[in-house]
Protein backbone atom coordinates (compact mmCIF):
# COMPACT_ATOMS: atom_id res chain seq x y z
CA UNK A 1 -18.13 -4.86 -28.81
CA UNK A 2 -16.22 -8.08 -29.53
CA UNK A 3 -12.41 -8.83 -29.69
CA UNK A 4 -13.04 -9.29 -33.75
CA UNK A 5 -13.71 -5.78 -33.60
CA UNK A 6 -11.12 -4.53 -32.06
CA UNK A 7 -8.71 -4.80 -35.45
CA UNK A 8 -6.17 -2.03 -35.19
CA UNK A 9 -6.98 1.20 -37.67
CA UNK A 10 -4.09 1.24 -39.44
CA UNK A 11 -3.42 4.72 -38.67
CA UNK A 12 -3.67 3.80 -35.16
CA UNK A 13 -0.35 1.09 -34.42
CA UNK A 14 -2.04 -0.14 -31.37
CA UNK A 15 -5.30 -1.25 -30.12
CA UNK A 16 -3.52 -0.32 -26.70
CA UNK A 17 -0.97 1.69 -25.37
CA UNK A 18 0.22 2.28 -21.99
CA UNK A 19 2.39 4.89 -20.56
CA UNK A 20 3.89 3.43 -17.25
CA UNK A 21 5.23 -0.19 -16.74
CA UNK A 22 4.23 -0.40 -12.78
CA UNK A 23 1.79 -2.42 -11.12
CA UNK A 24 -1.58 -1.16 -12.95
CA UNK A 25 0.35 -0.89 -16.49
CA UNK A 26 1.88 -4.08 -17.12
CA UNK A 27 -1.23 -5.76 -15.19
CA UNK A 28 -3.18 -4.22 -17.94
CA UNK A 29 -0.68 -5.21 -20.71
CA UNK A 30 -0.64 -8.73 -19.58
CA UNK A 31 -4.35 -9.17 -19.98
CA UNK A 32 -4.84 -7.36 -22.59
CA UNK A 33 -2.32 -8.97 -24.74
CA UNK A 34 -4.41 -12.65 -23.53
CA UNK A 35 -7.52 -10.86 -25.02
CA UNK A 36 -5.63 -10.88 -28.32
CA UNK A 37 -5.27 -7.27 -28.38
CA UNK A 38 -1.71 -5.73 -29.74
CA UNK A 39 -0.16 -3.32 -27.10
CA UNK A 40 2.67 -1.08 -26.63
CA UNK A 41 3.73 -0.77 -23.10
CA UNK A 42 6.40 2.66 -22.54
CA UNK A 43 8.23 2.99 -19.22
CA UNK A 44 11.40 5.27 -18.27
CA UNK A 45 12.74 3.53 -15.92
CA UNK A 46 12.34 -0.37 -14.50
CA UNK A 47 8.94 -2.39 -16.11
CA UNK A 48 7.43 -2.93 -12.13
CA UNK A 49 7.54 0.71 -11.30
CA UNK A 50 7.48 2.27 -7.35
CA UNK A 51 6.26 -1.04 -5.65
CA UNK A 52 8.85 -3.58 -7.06
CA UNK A 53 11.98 -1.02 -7.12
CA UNK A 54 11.53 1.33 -4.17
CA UNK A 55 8.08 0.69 -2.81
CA UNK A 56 6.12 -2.44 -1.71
CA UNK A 57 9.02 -5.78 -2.10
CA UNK A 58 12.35 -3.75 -0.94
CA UNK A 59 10.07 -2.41 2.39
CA UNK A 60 8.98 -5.37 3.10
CA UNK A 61 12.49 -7.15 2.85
CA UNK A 62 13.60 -4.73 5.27
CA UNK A 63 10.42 -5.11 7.54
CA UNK A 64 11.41 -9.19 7.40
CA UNK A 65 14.60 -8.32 8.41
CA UNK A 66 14.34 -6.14 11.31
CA UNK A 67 11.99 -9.36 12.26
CA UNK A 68 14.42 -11.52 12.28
CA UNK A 69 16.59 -9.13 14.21
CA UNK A 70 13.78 -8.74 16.87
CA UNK A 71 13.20 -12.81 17.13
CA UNK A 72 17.08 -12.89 17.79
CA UNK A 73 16.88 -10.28 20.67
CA UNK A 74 13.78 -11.92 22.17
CA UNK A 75 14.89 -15.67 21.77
CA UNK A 76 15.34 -16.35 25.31
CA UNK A 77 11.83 -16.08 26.06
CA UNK A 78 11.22 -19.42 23.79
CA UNK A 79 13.95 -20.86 24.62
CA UNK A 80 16.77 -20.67 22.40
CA UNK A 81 19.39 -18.87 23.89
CA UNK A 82 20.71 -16.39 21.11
CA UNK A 83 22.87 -13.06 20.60
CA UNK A 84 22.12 -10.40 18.30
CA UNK A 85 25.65 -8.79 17.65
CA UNK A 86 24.53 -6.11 14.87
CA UNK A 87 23.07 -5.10 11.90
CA UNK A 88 25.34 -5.43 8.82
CA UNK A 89 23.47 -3.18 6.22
CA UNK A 90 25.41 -4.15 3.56
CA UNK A 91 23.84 -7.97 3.98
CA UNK A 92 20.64 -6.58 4.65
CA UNK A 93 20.93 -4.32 1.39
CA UNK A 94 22.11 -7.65 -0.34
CA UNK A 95 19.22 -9.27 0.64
CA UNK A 96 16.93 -7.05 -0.29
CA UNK A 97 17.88 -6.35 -3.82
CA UNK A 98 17.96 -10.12 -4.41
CA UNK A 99 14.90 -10.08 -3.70
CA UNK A 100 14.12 -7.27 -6.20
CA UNK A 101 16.51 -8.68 -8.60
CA UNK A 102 14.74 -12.43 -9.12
CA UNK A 103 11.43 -10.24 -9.67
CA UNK A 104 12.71 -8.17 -11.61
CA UNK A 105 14.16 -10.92 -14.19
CA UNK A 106 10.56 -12.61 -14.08
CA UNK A 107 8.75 -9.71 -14.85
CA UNK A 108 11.28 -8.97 -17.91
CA UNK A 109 10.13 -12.95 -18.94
CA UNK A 110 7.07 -12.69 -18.54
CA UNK A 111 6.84 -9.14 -20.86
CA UNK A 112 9.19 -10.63 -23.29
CA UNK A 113 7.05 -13.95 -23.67
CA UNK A 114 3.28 -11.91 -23.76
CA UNK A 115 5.08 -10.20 -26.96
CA UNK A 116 4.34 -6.67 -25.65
CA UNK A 117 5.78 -3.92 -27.29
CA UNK A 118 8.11 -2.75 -24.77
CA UNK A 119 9.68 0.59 -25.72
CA UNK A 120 11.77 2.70 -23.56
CA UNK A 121 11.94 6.25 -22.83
CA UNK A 122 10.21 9.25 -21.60
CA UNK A 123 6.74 9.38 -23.02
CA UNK A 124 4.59 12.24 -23.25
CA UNK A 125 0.44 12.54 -24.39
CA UNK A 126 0.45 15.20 -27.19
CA UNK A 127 -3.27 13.72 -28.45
CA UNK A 128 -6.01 11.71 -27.89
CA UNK A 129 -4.46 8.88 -29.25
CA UNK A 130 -1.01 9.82 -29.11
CA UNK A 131 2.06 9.39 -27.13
CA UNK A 132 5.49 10.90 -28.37
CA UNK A 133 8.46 9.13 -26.99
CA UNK A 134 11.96 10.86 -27.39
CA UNK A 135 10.39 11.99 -31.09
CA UNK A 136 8.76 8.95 -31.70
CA UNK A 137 5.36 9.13 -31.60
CA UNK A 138 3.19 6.06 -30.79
CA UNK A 139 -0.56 5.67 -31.92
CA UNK A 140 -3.55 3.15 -30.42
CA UNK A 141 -7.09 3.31 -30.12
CA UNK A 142 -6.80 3.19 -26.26
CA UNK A 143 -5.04 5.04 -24.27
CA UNK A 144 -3.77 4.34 -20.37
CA UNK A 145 -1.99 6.20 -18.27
CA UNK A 146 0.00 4.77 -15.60
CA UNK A 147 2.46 7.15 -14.56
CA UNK A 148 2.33 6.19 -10.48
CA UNK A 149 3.25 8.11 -7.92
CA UNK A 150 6.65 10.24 -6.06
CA UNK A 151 7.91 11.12 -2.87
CA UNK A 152 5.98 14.05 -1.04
CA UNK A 153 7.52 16.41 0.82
CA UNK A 154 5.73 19.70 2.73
CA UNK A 155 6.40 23.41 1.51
CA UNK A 156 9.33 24.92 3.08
CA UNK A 157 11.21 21.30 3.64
CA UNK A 158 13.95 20.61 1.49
CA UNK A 159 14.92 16.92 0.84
CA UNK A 160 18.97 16.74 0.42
CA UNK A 161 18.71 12.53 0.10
CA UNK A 162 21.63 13.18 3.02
CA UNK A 163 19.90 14.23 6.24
CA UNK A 164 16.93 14.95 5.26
CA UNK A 165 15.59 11.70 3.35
CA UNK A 166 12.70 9.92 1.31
CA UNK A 167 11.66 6.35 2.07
CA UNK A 168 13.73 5.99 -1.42
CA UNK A 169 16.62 7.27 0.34
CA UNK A 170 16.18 5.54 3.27
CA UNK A 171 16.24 2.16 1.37
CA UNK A 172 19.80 2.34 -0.13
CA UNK A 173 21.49 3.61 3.66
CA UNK A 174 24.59 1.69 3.83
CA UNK A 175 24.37 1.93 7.98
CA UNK A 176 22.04 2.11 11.03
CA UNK A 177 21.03 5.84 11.64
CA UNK A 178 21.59 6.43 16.04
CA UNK A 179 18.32 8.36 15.59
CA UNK A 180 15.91 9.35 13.04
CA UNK A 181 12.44 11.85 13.24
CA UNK A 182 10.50 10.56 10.99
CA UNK A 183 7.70 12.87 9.73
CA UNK A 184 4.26 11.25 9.12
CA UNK A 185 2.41 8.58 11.14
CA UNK A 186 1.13 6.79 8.21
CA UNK A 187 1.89 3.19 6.58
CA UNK A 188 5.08 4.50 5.23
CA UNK A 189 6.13 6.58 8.42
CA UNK A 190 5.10 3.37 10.86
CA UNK A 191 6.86 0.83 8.69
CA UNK A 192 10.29 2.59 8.51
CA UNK A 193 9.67 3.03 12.22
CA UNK A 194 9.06 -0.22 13.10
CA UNK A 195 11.53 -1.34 11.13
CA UNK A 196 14.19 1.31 12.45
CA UNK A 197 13.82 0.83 16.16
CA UNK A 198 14.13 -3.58 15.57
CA UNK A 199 17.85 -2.35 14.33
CA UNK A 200 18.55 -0.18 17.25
CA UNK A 201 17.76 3.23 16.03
CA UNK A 202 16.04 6.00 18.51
CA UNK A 203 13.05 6.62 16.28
CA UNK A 204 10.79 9.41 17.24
CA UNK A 205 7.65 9.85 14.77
CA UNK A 206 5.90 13.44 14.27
CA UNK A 207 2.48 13.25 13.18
CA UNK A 208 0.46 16.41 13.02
CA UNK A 209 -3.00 14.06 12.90
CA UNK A 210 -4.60 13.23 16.01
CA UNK A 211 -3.39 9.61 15.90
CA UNK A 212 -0.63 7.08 14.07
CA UNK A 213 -2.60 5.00 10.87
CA UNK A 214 -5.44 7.87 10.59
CA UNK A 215 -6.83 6.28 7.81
CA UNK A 216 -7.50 2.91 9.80
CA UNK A 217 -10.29 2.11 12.41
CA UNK A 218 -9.89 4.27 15.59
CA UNK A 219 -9.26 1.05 17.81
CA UNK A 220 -6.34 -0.35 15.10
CA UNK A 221 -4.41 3.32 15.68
CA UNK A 222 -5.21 3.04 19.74
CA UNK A 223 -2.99 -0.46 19.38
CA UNK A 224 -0.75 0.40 17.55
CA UNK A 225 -0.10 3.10 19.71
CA UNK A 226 -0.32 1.19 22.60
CA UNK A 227 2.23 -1.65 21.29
CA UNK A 228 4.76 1.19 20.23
CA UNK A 229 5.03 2.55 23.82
CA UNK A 230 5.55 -0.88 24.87
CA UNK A 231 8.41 -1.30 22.03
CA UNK A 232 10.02 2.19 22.95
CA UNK A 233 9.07 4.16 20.06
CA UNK A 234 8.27 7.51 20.31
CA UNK A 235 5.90 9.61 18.65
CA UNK A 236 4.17 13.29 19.16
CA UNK A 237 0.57 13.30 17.79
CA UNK A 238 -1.57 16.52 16.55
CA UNK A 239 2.01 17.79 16.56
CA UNK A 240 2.86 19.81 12.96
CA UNK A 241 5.72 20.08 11.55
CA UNK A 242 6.96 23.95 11.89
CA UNK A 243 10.72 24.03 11.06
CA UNK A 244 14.21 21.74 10.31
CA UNK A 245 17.73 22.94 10.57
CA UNK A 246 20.99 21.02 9.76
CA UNK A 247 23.57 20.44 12.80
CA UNK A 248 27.03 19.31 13.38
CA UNK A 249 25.30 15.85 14.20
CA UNK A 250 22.59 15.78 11.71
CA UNK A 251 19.38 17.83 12.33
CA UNK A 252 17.53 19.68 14.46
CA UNK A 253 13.42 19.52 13.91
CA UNK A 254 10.59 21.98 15.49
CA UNK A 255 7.35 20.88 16.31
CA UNK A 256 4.41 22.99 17.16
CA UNK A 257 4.75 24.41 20.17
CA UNK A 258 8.12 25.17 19.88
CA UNK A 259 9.89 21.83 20.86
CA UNK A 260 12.72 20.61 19.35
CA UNK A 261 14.11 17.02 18.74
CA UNK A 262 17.72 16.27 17.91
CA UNK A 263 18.53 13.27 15.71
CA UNK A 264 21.27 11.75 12.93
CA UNK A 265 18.70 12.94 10.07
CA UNK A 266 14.77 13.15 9.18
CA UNK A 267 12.69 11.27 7.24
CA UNK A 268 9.87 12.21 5.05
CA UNK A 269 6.72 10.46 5.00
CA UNK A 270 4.30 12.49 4.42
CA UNK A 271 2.67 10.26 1.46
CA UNK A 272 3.10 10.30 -2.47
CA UNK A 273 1.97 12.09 -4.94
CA UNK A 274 0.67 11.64 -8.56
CA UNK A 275 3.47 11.64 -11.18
CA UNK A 276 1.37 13.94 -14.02
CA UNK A 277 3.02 17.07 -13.78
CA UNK A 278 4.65 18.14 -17.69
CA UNK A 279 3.25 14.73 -19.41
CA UNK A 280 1.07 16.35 -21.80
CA UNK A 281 -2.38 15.45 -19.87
CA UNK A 282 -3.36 19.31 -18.81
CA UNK A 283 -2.55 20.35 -22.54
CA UNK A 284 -4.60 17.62 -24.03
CA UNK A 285 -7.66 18.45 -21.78
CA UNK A 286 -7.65 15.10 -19.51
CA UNK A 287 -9.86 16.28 -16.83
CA UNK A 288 -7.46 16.72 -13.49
CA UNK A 289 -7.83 17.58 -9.47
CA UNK A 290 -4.55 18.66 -7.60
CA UNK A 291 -2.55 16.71 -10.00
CA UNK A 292 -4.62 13.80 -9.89
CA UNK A 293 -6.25 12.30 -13.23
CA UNK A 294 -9.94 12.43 -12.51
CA UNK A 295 -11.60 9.35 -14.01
CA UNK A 296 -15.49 7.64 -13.95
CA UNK A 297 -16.22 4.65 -11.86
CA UNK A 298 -15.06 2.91 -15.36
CA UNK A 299 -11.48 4.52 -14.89
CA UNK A 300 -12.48 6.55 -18.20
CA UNK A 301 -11.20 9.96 -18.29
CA UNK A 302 -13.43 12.64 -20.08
CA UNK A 303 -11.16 12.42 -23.40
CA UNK A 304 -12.76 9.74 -25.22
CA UNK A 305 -10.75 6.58 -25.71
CA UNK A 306 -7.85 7.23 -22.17
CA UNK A 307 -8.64 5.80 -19.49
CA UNK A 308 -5.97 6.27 -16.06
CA UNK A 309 -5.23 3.74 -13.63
CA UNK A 310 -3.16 3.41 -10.51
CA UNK A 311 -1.79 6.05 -8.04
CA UNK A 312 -2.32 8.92 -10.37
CA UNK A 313 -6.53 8.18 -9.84
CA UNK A 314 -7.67 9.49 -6.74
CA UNK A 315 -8.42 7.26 -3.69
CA UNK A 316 -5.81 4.32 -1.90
CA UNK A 317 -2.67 4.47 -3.45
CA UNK A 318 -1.62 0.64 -3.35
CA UNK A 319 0.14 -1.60 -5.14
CA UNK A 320 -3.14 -4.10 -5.44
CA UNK A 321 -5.38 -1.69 -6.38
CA UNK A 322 -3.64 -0.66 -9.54
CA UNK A 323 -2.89 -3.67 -10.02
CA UNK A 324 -6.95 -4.64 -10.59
CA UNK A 325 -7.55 -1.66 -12.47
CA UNK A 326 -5.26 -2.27 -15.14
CA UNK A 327 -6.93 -5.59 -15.20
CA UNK A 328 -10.12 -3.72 -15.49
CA UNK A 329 -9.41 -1.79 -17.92
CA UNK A 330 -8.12 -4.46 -20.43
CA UNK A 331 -11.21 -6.10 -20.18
CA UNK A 332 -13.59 -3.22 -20.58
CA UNK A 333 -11.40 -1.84 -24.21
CA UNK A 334 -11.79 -5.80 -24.64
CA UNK A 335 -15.76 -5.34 -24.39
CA UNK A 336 -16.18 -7.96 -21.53
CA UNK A 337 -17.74 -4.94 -19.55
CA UNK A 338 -16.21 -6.35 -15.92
CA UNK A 339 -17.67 -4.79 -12.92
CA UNK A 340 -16.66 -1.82 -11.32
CA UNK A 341 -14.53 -2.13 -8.60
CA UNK A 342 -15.87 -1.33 -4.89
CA UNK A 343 -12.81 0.79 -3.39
CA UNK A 344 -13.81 -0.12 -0.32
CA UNK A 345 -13.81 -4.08 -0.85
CA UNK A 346 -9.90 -3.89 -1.45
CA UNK A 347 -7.51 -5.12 1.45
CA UNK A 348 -5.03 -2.75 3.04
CA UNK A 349 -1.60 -3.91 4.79
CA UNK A 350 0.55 -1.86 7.42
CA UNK A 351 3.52 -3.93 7.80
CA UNK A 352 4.41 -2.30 11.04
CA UNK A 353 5.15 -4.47 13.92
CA UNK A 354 2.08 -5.30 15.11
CA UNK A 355 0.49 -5.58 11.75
CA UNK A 356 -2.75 -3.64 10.89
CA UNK A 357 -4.91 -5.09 8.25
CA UNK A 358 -8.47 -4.09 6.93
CA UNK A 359 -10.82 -4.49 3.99
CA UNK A 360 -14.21 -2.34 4.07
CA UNK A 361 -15.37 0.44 6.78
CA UNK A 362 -14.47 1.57 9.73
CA UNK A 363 -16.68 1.77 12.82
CA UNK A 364 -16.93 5.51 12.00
CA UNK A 365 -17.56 5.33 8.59
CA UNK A 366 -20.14 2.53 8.67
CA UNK A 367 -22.16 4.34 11.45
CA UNK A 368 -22.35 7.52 9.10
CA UNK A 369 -23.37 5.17 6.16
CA UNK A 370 -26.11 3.35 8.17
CA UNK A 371 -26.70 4.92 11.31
CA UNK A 372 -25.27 4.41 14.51
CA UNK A 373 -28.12 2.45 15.71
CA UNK A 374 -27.96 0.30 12.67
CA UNK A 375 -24.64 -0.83 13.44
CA UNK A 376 -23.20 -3.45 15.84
CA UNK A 377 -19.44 -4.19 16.27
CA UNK A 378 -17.62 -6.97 17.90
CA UNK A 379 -13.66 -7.45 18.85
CA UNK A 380 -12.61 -10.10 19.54
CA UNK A 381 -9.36 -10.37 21.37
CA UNK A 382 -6.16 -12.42 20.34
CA UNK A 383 -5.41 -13.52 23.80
CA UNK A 384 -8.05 -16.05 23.48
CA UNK A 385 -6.57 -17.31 19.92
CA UNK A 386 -3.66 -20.27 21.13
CA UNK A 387 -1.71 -19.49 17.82
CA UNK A 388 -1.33 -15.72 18.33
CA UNK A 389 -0.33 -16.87 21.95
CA UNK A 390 2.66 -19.12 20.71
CA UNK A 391 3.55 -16.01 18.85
CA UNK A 392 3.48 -13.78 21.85
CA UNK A 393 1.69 -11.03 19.93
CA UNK A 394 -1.44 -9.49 21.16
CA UNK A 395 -4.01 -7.16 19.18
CA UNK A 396 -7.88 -8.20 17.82
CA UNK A 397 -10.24 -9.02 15.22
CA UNK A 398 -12.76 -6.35 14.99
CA UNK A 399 -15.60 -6.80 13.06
CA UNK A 400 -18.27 -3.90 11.83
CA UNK A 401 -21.51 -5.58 10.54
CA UNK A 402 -25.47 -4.10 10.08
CA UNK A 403 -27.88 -4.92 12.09
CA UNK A 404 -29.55 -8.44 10.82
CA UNK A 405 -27.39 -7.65 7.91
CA UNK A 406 -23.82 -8.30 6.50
CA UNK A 407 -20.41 -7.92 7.72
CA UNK A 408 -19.18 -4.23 6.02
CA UNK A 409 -15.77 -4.02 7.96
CA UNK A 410 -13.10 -6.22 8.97
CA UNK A 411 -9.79 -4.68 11.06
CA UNK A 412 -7.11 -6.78 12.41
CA UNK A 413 -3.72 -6.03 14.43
CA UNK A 414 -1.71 -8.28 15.08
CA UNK A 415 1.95 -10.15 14.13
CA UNK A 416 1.24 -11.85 10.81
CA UNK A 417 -2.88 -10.65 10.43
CA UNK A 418 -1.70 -9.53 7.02
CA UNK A 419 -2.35 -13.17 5.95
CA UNK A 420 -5.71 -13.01 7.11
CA UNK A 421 -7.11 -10.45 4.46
CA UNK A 422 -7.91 -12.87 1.78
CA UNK A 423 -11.00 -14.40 4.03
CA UNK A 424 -11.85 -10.85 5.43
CA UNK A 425 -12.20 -9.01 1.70
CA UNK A 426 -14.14 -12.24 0.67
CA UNK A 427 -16.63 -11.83 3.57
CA UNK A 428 -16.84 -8.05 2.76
CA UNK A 429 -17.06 -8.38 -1.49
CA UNK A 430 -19.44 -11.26 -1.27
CA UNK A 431 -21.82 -9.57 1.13
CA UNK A 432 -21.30 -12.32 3.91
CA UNK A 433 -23.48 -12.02 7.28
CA UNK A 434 -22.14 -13.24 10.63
CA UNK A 435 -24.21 -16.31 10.81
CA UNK A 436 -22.58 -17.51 6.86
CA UNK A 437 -19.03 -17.42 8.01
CA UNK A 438 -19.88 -18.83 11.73
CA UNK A 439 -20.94 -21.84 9.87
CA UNK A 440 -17.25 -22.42 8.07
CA UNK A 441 -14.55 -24.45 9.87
CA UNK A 442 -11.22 -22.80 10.73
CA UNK A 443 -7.95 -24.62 10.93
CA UNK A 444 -6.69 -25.24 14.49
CA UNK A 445 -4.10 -23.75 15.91
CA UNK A 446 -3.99 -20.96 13.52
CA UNK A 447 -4.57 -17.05 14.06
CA UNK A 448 -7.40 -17.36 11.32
CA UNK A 449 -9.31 -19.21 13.76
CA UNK A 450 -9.74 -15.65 15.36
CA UNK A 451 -12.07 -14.61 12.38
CA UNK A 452 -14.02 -17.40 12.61
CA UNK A 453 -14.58 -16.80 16.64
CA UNK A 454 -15.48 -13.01 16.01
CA UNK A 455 -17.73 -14.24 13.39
CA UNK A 456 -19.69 -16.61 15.85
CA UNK A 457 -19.75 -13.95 18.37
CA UNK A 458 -21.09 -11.38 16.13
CA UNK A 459 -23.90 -14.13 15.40
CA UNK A 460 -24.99 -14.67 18.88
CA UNK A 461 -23.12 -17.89 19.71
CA UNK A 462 -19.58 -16.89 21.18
CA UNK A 463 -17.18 -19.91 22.38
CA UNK A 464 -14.04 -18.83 23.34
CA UNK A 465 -14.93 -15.49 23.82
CA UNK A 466 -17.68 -13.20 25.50
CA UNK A 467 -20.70 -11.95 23.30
């Protein structure tokens, strides 16, 4: 197929349209409108969805801010002799919706300038190549849904936005909370905690997995751990969630085994879910799992001609990865028939003090792929890096690789090892072995010099640190 193909029916208005303005449906606009293809993009709320509203930018304002907040506290020890006095909220809140507010606008340019149909409302698929918006109903040759994700909560718990609270909640609080339980040890639970406890809340996190991060390498979660003790955060692994009841103070929460922790209210973070639920995709046969659109490696669905992207297809529910797929799917209507994406080659980002970040598999996972004794790992510590030292931050670079083969797992922790992804998911998507990246030269003093070091240690020729 070629884009002079791809000439709208005229009983079809669009060659493309898109029910969900977040990450993976304006991505997939955008590009799809530069492959001269016409395309109708429908969103209820805010074009930018979860991630730029009440997800990924407003978290990570907060996590910045409970940064600075913690390099205030801790100034003495470089130093600079400072006082932290408090936490105005209402400045913080300021902050962070300026932040969301400038993106915001540029996003509206840039959807305004592409010349993408952008239409308003509730939509809802009532055919193959159908959407109805408030009555109006809205034809193309492709369709993609894009609906993203909510708010979980567990059967029996009752969110009130009050005491008991979303991460959506928690965003807009207009104080400090004295305490908070915060229910779920994964990136959102660990983030809010983090965040929490640099402001000067008591933050206690219930986790009913064996271990905080789960999905991450075992060694990442042992760290993480390890570095919350040392912070003062507290948290009850392989502890479920049994009961919460409201107080004069705030709540009351039961774990199992009967114990009970008091605090000013409770936060839900037990993960998202897919928004598909009364959208017309059940009724119009789109194959579906648990609420989740089920699609092929192509992000096809089994109707011919709608394809899903985003957190409504099963696997990683992040920003990035929607992102990519919308791109993806642009191209493929477009014909350029791009290459499946490898879920496992996309980068992942706790922004937890320390930082976790990974691209690829875990020790575990890559052990089960391969076989154990086809497997060698290597960690290589950031005491011996001299940038992570002027940092005062201390974690690893742990590296999973095959046996005379390539590198299929990168996991860091660390202050700042976010920024260090973009090397690590090039070393994983581009097949590198130890011996390819040992050979590149690392900026000194930087933490990324700690990926090169694991990298010559993995190959047999360690420097500053032992093979």
């Amino acid at each position: 197929m070629t884009l002079g193909e791809l000439v709208s029916d005229p009983n079809l208005g669009y060659d493309v349209v898109i029910l969900g303005g977040g990450s993976g449906g304006y991505a997939c606009a955008l590009r799809a409108v530069q492959l001269g293809l016409r395309v109708a993009l429908i969103e209820k709320d805010k074009v930018g969805g979860t991630c730029l509203h009440r997800g990924c930018i407003p978290t990570k304002a907060l996590l910045h801010a409970a940064e600075v907040a913690d390099s205030t506290r801790e100034s003495e020890q470089f130093g600079v002799l400072a006082e932290l006095t408090g936490i105005d909220m209402n400045g913080v809140n300021a902050y962070k919706d300026g932040v969301v507010a400038k993106l915001y606008k540029g996003l509206q340019g840039m959807i305004k300038a592409a010349k993408i149909d952008y239409i308003e409302g509730t939509g809802k698929l009532v055919g193959k190549n159908t959407i109805e918006v408030d009555g109006r109903r809205i034809t193309g040759k492709n369709l993609v849904l894009a609906t993203g994700s909510y708010s979980k909560s567990i059967p029996g718990l009752d969110v009130d936005g009050e005491r008991v609270i979303t991460s959506e909640h928690a965003l807009s609080l207009d104080k400090v909370p004295a305490s908070a339980v915060v229910l779920g040890g994964g990136v959102i639970g660990v983030e809010f905690a983090s965040a929490w406890h640099s402001f000067g809340t008591e933050v206690t996190i219930i986790e009913a997995l064996p271990r905080l991060v789960a999905a991450e390498d075992a060694d990442c979660s042992k760290q993480v751990e390890r570095t919350f003790r040392k912070r003062g955060i507290k948290f009850k692994t392989g502890k479920p969630f049994e009961s919460v009841k409201h107080t004069d103070n705030g709540v009351s929460v039961t774990i199992e085994g009967g114990e009970v922790i008091e605090a000013e209210l409770l936060l839900v973070a037990v993960g998202r879910g897919p928004v598909t639920q009364g959208i017309g995709y059940e009724e119009q046969g789109v194959g579906m799992d648990r609420g989740f659109v089920l699609t092929d490696e192509r992000l096809r669905t089994n109707v011919p001609g709608v394809y899903a992207v985003g957190d409504i297809v099963p696997g990683m529910q992040l920003a990035h990865r929607g992102f990519q797929q919308g791109i993806f799917v642009a191209e493929d209507i477009a014909g350029l028939e791009p290459q499946p994406i490898d879920e496992n080659g996309i980068p992942r980002v706790t922004y937890c003090e320390p930082e976790v970040a990974s691209v690829g598999l875990t020790e575990e996972k890559a052990k089960e792929k391969y076989g154990a004794d086809k497997v060698k790992t290597y960690n290589y510590n950031l005491g011996g890096n001299g940038k992570s030292q002027i940092l005062k931050t201390q974690g690893f670079v742990k590296l999973v690789g095959v046996v005379d083969g390539p590198v299929v797992g990168v996991h860091m922790v660390g202050s700042r090892v976010g920024e260090l992804i973009g090397e690590a998911q090039l070393i994983y998507n581009w097949e590198a072995f130890p011996s390819d990246v040992a050979q590149l030269i690392h900026m000194h003093p930087t933490q990324n010099e700690a990926l090169g070091e694991a990298h010559l240690a993995l190959a047999g020729k360690p420097l500053h640190a032992h093979a």
